[in-house]
ModelCIF file with pLDDT and N, C-alpha, C, O atoms, coordinates in Angstrom:
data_MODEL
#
_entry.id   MODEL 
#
_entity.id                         1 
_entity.type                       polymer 
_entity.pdbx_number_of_molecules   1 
#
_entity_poly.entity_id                      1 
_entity_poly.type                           'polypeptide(L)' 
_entity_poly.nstd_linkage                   no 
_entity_poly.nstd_monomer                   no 
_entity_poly.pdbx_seq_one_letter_code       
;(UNK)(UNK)(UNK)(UNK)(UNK)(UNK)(UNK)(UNK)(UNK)(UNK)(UNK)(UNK)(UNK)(UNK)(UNK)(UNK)
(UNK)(UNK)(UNK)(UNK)(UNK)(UNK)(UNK)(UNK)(UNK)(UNK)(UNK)(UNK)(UNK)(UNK)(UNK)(UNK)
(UNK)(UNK)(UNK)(UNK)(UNK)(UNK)(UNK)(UNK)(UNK)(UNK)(UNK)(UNK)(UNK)(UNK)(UNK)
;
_entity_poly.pdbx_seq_one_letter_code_can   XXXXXXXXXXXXXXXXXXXXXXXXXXXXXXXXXXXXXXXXXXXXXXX 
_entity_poly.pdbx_strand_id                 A 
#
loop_
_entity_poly_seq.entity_id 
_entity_poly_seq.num 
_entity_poly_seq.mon_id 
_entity_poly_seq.hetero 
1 1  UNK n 
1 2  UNK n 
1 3  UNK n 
1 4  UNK n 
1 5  UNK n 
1 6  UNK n 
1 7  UNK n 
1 8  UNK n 
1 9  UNK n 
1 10 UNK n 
1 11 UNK n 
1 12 UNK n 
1 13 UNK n 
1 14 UNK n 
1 15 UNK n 
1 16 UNK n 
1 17 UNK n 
1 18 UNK n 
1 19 UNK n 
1 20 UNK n 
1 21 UNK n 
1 22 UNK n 
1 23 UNK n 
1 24 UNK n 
1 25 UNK n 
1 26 UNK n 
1 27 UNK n 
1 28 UNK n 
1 29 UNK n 
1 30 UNK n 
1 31 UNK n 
1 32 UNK n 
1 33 UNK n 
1 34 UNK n 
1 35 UNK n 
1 36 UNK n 
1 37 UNK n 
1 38 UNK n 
1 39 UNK n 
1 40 UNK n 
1 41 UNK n 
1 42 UNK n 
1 43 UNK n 
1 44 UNK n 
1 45 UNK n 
1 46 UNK n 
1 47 UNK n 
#
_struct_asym.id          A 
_struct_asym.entity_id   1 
#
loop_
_ma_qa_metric.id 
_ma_qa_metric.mode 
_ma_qa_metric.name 
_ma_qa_metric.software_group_id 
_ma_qa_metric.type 
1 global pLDDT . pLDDT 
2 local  pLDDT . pLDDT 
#
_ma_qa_metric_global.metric_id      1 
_ma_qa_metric_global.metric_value   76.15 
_ma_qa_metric_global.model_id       1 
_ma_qa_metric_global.ordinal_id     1 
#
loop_
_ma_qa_metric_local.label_asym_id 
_ma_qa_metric_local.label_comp_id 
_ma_qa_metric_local.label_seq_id 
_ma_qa_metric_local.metric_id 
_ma_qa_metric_local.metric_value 
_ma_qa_metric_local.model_id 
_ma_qa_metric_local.ordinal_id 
A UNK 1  2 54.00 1 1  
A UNK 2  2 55.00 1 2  
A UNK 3  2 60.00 1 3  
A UNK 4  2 60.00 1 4  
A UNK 5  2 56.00 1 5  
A UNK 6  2 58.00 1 6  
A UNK 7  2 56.00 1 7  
A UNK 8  2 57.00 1 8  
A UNK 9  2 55.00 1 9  
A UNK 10 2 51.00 1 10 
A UNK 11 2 52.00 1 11 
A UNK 12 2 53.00 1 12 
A UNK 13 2 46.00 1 13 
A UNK 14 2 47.00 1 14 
A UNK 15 2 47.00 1 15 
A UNK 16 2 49.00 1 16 
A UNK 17 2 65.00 1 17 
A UNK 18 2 77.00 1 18 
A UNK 19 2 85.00 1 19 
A UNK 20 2 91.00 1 20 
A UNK 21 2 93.00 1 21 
A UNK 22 2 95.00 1 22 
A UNK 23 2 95.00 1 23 
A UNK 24 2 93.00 1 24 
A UNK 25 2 88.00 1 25 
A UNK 26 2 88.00 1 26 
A UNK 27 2 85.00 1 27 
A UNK 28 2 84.00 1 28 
A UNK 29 2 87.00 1 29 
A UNK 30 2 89.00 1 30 
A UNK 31 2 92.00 1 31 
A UNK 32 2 90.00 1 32 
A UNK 33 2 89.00 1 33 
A UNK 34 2 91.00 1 34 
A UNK 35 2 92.00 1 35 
A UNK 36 2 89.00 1 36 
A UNK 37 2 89.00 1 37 
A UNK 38 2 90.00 1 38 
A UNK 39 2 91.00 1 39 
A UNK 40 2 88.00 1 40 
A UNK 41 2 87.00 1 41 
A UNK 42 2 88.00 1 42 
A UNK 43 2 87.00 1 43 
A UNK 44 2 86.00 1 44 
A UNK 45 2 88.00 1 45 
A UNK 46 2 84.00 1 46 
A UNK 47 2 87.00 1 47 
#
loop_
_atom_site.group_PDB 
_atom_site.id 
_atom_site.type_symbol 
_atom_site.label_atom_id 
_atom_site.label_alt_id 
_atom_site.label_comp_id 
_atom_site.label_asym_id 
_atom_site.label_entity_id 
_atom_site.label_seq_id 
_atom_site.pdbx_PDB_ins_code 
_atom_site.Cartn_x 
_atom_site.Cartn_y 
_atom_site.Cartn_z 
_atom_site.occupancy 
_atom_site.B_iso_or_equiv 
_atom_site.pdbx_formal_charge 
_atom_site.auth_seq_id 
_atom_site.auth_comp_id 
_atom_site.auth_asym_id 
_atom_site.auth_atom_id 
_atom_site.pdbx_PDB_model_num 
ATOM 1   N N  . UNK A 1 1  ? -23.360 -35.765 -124.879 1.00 54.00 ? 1  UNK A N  1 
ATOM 2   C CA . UNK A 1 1  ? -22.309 -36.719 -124.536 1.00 54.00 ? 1  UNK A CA 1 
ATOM 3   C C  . UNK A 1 1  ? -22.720 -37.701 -123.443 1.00 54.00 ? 1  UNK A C  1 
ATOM 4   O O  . UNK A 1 1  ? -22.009 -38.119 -122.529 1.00 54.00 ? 1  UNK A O  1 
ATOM 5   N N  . UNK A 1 2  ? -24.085 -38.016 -123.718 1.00 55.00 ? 2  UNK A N  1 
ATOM 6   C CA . UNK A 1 2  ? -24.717 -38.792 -122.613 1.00 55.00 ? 2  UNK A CA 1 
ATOM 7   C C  . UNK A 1 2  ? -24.810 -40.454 -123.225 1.00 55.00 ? 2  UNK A C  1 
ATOM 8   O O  . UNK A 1 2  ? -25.472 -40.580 -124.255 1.00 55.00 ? 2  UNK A O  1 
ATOM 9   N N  . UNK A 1 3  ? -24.303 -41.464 -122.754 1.00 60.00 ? 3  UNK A N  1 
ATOM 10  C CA . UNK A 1 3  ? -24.397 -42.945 -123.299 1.00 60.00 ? 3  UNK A CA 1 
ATOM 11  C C  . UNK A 1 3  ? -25.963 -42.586 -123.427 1.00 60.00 ? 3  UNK A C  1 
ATOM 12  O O  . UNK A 1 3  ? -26.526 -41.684 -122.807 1.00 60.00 ? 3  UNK A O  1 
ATOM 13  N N  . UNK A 1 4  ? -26.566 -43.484 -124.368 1.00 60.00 ? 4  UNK A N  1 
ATOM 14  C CA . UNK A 1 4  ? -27.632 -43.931 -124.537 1.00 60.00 ? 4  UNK A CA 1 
ATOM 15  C C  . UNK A 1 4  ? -28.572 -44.404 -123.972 1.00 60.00 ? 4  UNK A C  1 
ATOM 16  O O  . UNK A 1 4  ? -29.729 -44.018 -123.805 1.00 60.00 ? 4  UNK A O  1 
ATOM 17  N N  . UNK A 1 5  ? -27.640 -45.885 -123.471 1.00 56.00 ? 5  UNK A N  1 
ATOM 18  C CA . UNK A 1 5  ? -28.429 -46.589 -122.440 1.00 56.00 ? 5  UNK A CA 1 
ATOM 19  C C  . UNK A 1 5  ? -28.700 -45.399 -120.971 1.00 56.00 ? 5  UNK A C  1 
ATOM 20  O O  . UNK A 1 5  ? -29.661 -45.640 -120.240 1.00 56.00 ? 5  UNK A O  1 
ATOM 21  N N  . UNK A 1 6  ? -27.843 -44.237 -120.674 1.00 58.00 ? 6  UNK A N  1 
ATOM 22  C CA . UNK A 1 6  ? -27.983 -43.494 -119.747 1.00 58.00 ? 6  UNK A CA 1 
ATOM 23  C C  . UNK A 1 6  ? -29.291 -42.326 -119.772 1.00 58.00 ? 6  UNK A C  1 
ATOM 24  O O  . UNK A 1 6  ? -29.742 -41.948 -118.690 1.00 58.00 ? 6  UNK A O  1 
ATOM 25  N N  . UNK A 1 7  ? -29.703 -41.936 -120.710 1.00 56.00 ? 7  UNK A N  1 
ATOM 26  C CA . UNK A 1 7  ? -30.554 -40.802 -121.777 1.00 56.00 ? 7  UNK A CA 1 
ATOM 27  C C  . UNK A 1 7  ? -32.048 -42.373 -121.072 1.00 56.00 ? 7  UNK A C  1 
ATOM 28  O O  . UNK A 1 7  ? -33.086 -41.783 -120.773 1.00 56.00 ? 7  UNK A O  1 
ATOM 29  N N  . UNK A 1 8  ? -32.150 -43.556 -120.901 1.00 57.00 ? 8  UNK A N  1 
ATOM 30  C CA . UNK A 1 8  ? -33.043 -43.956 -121.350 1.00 57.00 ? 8  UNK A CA 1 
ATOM 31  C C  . UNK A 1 8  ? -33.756 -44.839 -119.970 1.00 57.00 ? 8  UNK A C  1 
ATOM 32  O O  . UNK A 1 8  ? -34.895 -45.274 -119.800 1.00 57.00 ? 8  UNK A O  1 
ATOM 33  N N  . UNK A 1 9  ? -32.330 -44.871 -118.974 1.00 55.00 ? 9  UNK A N  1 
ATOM 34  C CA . UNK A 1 9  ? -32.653 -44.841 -117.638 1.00 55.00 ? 9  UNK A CA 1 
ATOM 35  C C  . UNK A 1 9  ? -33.579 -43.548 -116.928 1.00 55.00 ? 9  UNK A C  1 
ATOM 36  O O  . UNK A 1 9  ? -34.635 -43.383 -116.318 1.00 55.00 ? 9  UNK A O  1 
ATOM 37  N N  . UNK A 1 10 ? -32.633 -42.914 -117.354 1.00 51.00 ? 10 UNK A N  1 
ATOM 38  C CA . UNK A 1 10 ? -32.994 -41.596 -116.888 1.00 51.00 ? 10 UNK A CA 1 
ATOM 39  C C  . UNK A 1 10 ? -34.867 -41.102 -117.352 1.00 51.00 ? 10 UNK A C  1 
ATOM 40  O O  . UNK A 1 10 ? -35.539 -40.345 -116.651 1.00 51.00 ? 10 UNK A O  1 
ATOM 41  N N  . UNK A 1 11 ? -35.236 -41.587 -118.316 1.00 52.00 ? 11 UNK A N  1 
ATOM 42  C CA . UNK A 1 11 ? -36.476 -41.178 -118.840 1.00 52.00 ? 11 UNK A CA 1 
ATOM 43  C C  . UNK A 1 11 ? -37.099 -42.233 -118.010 1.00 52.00 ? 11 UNK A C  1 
ATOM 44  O O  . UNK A 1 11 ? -38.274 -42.009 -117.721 1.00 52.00 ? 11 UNK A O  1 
ATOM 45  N N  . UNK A 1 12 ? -36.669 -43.148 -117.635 1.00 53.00 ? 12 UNK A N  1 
ATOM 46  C CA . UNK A 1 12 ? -37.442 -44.418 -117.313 1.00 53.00 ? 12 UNK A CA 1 
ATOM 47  C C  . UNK A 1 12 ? -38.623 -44.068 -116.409 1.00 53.00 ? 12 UNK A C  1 
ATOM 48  O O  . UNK A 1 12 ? -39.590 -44.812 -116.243 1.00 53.00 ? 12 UNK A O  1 
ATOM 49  N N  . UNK A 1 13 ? -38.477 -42.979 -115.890 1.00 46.00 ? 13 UNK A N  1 
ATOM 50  C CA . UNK A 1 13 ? -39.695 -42.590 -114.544 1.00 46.00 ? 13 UNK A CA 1 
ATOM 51  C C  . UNK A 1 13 ? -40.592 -41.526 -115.459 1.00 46.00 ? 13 UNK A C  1 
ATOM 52  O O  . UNK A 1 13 ? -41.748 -41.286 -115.111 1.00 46.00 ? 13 UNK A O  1 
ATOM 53  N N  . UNK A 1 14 ? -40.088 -40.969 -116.505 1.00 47.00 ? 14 UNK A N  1 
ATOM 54  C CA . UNK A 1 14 ? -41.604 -40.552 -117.151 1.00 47.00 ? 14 UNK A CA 1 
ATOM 55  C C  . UNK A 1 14 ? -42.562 -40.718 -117.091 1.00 47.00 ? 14 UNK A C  1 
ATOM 56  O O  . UNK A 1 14 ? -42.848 -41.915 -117.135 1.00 47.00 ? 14 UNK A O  1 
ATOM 57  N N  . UNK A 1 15 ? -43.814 -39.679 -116.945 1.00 47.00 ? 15 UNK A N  1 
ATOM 58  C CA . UNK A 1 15 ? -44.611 -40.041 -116.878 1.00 47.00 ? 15 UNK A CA 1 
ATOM 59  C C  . UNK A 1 15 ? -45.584 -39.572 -117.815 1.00 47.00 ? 15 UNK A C  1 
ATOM 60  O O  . UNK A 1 15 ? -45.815 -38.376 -117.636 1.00 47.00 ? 15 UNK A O  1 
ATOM 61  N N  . UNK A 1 16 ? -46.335 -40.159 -118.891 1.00 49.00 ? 16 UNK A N  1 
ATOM 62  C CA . UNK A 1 16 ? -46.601 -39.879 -120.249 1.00 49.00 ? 16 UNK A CA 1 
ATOM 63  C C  . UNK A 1 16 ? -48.261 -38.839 -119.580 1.00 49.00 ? 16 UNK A C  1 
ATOM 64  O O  . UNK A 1 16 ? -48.941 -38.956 -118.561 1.00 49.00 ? 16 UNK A O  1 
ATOM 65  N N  . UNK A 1 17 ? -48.330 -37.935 -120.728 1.00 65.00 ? 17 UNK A N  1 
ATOM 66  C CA . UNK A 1 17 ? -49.054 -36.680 -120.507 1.00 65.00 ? 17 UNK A CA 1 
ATOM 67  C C  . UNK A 1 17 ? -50.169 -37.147 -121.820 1.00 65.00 ? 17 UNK A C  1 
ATOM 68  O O  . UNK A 1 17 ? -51.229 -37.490 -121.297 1.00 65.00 ? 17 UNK A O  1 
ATOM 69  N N  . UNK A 1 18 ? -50.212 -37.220 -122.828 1.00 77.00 ? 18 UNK A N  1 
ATOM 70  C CA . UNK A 1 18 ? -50.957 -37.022 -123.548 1.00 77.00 ? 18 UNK A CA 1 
ATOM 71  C C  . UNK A 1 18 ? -50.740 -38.571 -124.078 1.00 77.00 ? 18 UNK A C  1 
ATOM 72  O O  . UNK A 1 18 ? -49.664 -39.135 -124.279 1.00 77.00 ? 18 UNK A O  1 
ATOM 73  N N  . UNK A 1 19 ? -51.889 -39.024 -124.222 1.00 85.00 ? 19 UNK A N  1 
ATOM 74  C CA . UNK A 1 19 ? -52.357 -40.343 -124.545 1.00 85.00 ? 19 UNK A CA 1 
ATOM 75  C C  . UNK A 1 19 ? -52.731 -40.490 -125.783 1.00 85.00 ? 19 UNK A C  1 
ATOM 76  O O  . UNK A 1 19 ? -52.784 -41.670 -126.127 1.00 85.00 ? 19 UNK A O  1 
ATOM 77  N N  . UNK A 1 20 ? -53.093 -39.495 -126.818 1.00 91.00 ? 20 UNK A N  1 
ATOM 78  C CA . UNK A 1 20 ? -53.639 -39.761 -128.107 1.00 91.00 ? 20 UNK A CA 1 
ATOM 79  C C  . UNK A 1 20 ? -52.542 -40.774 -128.548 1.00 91.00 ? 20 UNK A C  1 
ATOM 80  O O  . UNK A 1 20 ? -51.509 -40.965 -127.905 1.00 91.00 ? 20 UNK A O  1 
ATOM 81  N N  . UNK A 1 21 ? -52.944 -41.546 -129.973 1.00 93.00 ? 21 UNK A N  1 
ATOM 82  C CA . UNK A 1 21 ? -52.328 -42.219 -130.467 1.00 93.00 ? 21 UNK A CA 1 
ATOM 83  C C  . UNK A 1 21 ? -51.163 -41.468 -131.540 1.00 93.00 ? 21 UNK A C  1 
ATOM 84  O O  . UNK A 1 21 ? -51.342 -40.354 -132.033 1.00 93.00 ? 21 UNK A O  1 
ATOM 85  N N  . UNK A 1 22 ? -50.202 -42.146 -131.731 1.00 95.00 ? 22 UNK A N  1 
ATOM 86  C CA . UNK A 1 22 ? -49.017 -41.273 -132.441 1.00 95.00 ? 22 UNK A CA 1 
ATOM 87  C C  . UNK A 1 22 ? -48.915 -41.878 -134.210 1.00 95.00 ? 22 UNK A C  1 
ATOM 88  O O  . UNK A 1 22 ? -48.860 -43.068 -134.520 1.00 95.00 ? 22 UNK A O  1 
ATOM 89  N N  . UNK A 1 23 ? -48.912 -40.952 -134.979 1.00 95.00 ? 23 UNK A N  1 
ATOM 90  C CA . UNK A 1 23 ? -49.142 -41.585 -136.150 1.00 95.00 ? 23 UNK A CA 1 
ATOM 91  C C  . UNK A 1 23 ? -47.654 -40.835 -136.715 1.00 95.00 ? 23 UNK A C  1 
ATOM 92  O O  . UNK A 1 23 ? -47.453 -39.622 -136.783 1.00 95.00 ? 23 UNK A O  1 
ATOM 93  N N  . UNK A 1 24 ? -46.717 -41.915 -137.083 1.00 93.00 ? 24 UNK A N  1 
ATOM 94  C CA . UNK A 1 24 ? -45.680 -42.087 -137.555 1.00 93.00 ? 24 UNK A CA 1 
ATOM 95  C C  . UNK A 1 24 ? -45.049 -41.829 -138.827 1.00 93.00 ? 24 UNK A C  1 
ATOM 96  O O  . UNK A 1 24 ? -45.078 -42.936 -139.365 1.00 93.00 ? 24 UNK A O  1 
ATOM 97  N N  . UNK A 1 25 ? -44.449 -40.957 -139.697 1.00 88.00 ? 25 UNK A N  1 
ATOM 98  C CA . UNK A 1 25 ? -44.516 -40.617 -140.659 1.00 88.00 ? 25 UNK A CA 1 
ATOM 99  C C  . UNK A 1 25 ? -42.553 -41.332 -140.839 1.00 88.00 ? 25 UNK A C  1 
ATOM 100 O O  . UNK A 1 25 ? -41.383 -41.059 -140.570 1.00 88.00 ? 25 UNK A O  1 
ATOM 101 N N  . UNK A 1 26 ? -43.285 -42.178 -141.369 1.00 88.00 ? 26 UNK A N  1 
ATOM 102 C CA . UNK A 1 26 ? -41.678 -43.091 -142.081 1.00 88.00 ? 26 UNK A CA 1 
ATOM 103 C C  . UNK A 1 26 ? -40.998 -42.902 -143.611 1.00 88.00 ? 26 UNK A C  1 
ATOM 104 O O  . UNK A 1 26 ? -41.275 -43.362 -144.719 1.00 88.00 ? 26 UNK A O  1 
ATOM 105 N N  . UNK A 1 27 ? -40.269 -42.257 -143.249 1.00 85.00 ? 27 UNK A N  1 
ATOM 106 C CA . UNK A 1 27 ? -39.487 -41.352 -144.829 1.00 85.00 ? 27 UNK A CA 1 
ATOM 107 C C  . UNK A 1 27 ? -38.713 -42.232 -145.349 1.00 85.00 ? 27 UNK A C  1 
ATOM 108 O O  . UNK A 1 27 ? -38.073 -41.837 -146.324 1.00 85.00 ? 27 UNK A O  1 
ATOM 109 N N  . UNK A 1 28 ? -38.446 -44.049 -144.794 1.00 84.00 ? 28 UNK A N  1 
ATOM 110 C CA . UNK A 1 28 ? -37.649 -44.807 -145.323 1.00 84.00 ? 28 UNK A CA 1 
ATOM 111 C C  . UNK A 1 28 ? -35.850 -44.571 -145.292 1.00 84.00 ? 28 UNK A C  1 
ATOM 112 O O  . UNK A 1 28 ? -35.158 -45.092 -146.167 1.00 84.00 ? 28 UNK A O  1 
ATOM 113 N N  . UNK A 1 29 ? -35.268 -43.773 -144.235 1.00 87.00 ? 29 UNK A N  1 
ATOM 114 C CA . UNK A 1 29 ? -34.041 -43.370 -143.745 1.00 87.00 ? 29 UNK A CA 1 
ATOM 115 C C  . UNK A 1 29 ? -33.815 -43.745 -142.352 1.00 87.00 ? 29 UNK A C  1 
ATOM 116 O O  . UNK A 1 29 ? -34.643 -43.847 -141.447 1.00 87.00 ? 29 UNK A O  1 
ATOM 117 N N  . UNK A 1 30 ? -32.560 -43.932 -142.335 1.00 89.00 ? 30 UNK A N  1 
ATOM 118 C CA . UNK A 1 30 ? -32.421 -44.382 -141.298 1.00 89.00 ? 30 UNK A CA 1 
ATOM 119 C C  . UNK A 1 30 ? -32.597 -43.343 -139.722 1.00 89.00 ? 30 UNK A C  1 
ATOM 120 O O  . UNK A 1 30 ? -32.544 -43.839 -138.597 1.00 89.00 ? 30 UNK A O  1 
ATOM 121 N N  . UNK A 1 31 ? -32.765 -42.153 -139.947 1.00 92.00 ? 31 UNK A N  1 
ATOM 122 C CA . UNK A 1 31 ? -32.580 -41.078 -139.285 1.00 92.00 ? 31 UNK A CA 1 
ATOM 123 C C  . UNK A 1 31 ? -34.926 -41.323 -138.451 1.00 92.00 ? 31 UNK A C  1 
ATOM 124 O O  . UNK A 1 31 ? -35.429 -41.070 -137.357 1.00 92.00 ? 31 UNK A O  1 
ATOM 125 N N  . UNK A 1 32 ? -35.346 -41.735 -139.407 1.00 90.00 ? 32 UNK A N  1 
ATOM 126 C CA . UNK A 1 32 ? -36.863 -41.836 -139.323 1.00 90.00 ? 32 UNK A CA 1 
ATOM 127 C C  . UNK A 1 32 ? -36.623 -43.283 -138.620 1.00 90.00 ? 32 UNK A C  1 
ATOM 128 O O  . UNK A 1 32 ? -36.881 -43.332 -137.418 1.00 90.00 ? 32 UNK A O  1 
ATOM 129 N N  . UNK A 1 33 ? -36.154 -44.469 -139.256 1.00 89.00 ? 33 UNK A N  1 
ATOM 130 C CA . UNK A 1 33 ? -35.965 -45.583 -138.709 1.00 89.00 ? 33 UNK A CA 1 
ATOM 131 C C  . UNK A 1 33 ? -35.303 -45.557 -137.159 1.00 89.00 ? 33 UNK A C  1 
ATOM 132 O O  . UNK A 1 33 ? -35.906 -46.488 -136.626 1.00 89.00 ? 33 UNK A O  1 
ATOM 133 N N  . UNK A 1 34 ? -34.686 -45.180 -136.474 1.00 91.00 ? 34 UNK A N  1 
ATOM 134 C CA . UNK A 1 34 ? -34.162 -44.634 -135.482 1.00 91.00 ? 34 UNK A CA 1 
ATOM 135 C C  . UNK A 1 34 ? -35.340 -44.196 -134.535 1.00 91.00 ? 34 UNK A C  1 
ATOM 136 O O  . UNK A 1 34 ? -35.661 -44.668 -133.444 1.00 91.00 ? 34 UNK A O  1 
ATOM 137 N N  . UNK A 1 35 ? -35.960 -43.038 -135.338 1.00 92.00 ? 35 UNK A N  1 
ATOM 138 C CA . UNK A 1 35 ? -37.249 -42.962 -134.527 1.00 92.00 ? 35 UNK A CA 1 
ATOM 139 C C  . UNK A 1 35 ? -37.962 -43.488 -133.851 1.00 92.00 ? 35 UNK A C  1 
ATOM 140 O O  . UNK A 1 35 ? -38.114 -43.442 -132.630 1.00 92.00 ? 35 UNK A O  1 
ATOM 141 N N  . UNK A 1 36 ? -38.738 -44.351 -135.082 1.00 89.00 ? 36 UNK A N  1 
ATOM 142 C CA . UNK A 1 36 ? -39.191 -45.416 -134.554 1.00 89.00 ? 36 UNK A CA 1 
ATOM 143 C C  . UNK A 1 36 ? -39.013 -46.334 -133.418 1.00 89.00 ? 36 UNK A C  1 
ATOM 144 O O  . UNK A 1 36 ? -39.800 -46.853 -132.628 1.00 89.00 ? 36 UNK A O  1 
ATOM 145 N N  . UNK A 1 37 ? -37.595 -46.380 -133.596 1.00 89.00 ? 37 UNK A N  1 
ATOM 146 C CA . UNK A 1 37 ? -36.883 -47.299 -132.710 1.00 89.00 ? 37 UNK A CA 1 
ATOM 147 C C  . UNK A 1 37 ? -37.223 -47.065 -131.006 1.00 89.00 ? 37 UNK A C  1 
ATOM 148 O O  . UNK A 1 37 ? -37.485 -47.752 -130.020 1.00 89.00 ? 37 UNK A O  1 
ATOM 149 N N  . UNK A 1 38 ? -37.016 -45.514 -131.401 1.00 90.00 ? 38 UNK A N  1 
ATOM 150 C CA . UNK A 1 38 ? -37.067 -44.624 -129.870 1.00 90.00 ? 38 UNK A CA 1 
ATOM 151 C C  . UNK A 1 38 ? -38.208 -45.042 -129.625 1.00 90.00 ? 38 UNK A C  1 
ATOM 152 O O  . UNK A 1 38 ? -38.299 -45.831 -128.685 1.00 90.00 ? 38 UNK A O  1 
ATOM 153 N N  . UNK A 1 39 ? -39.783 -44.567 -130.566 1.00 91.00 ? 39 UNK A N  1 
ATOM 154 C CA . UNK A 1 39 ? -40.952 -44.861 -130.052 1.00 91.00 ? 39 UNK A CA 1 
ATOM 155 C C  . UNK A 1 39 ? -41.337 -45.901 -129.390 1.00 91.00 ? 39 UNK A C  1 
ATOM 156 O O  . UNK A 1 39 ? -41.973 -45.824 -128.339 1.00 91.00 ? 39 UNK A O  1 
ATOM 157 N N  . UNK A 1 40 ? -40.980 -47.002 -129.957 1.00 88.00 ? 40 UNK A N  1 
ATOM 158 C CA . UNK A 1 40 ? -40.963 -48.430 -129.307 1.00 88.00 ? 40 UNK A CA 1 
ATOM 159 C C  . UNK A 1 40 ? -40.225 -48.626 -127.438 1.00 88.00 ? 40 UNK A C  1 
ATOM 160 O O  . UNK A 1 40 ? -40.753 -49.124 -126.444 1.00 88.00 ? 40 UNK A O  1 
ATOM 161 N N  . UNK A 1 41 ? -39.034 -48.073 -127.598 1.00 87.00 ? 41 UNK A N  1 
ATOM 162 C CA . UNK A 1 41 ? -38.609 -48.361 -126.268 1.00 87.00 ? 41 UNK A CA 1 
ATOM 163 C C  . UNK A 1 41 ? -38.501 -47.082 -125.021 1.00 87.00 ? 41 UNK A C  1 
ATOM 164 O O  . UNK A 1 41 ? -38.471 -47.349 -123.820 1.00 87.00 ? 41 UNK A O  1 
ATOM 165 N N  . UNK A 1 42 ? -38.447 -45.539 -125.629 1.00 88.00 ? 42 UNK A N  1 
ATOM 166 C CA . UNK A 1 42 ? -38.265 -44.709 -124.586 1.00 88.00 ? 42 UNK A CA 1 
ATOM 167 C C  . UNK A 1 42 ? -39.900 -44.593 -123.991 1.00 88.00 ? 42 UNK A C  1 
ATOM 168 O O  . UNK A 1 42 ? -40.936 -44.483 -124.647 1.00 88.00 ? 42 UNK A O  1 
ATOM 169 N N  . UNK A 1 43 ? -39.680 -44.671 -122.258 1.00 87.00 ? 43 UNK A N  1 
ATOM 170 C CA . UNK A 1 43 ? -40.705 -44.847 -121.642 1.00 87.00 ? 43 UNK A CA 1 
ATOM 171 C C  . UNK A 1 43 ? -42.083 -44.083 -121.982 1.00 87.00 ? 43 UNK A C  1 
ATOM 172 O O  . UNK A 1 43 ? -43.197 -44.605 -122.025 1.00 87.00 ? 43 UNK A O  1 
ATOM 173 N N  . UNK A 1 44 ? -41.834 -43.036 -122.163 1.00 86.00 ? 44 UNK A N  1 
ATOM 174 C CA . UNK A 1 44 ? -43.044 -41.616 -122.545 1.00 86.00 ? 44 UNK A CA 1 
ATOM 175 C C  . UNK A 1 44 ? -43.539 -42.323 -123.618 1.00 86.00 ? 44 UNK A C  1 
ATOM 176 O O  . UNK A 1 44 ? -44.711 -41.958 -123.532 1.00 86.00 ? 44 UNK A O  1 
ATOM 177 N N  . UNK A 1 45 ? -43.514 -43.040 -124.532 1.00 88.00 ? 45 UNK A N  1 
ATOM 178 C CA . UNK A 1 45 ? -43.830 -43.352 -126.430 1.00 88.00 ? 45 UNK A CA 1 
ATOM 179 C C  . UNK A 1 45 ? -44.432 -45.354 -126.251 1.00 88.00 ? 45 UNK A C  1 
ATOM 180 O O  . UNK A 1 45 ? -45.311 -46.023 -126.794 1.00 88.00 ? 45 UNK A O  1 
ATOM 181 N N  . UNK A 1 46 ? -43.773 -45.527 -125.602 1.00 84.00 ? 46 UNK A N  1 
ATOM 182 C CA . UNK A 1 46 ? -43.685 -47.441 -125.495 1.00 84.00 ? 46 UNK A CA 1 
ATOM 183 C C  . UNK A 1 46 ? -45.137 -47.579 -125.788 1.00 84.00 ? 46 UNK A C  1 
ATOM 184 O O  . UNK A 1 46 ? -45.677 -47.888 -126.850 1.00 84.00 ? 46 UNK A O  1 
ATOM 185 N N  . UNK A 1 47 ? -45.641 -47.301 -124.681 1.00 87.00 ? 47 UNK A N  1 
ATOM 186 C CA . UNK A 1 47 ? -47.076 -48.041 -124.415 1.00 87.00 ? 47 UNK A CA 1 
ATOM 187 C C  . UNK A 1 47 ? -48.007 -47.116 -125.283 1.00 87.00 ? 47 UNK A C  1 
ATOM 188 O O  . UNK A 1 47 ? -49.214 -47.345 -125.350 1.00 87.00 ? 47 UNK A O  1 
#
């Protein structure tokens, strides 16, 4: 029951552990699309 935008502040000081590259397995749903989404902007996944 946490807003979103709150879940994403809160990660904002992560600090990413494992550097390999992430290979994405897209099932064409929106539940996978979403994912993605996360990968792109939550701090740990972005870069």
């Amino acid at each position: 029951n946490k807003p979103f935008y709150q879940i994403m502040k809160e990660l904002d000081s992560a600090k990413t552990v494992d550097k390999r590259p992430i290979i994405v397995s897209f099932s064409g749903g929106k539940s996978s699309a979403l994912m993605c989404h996360l990968l792109e902007t939550l701090p740990q996944y972005r870069d």
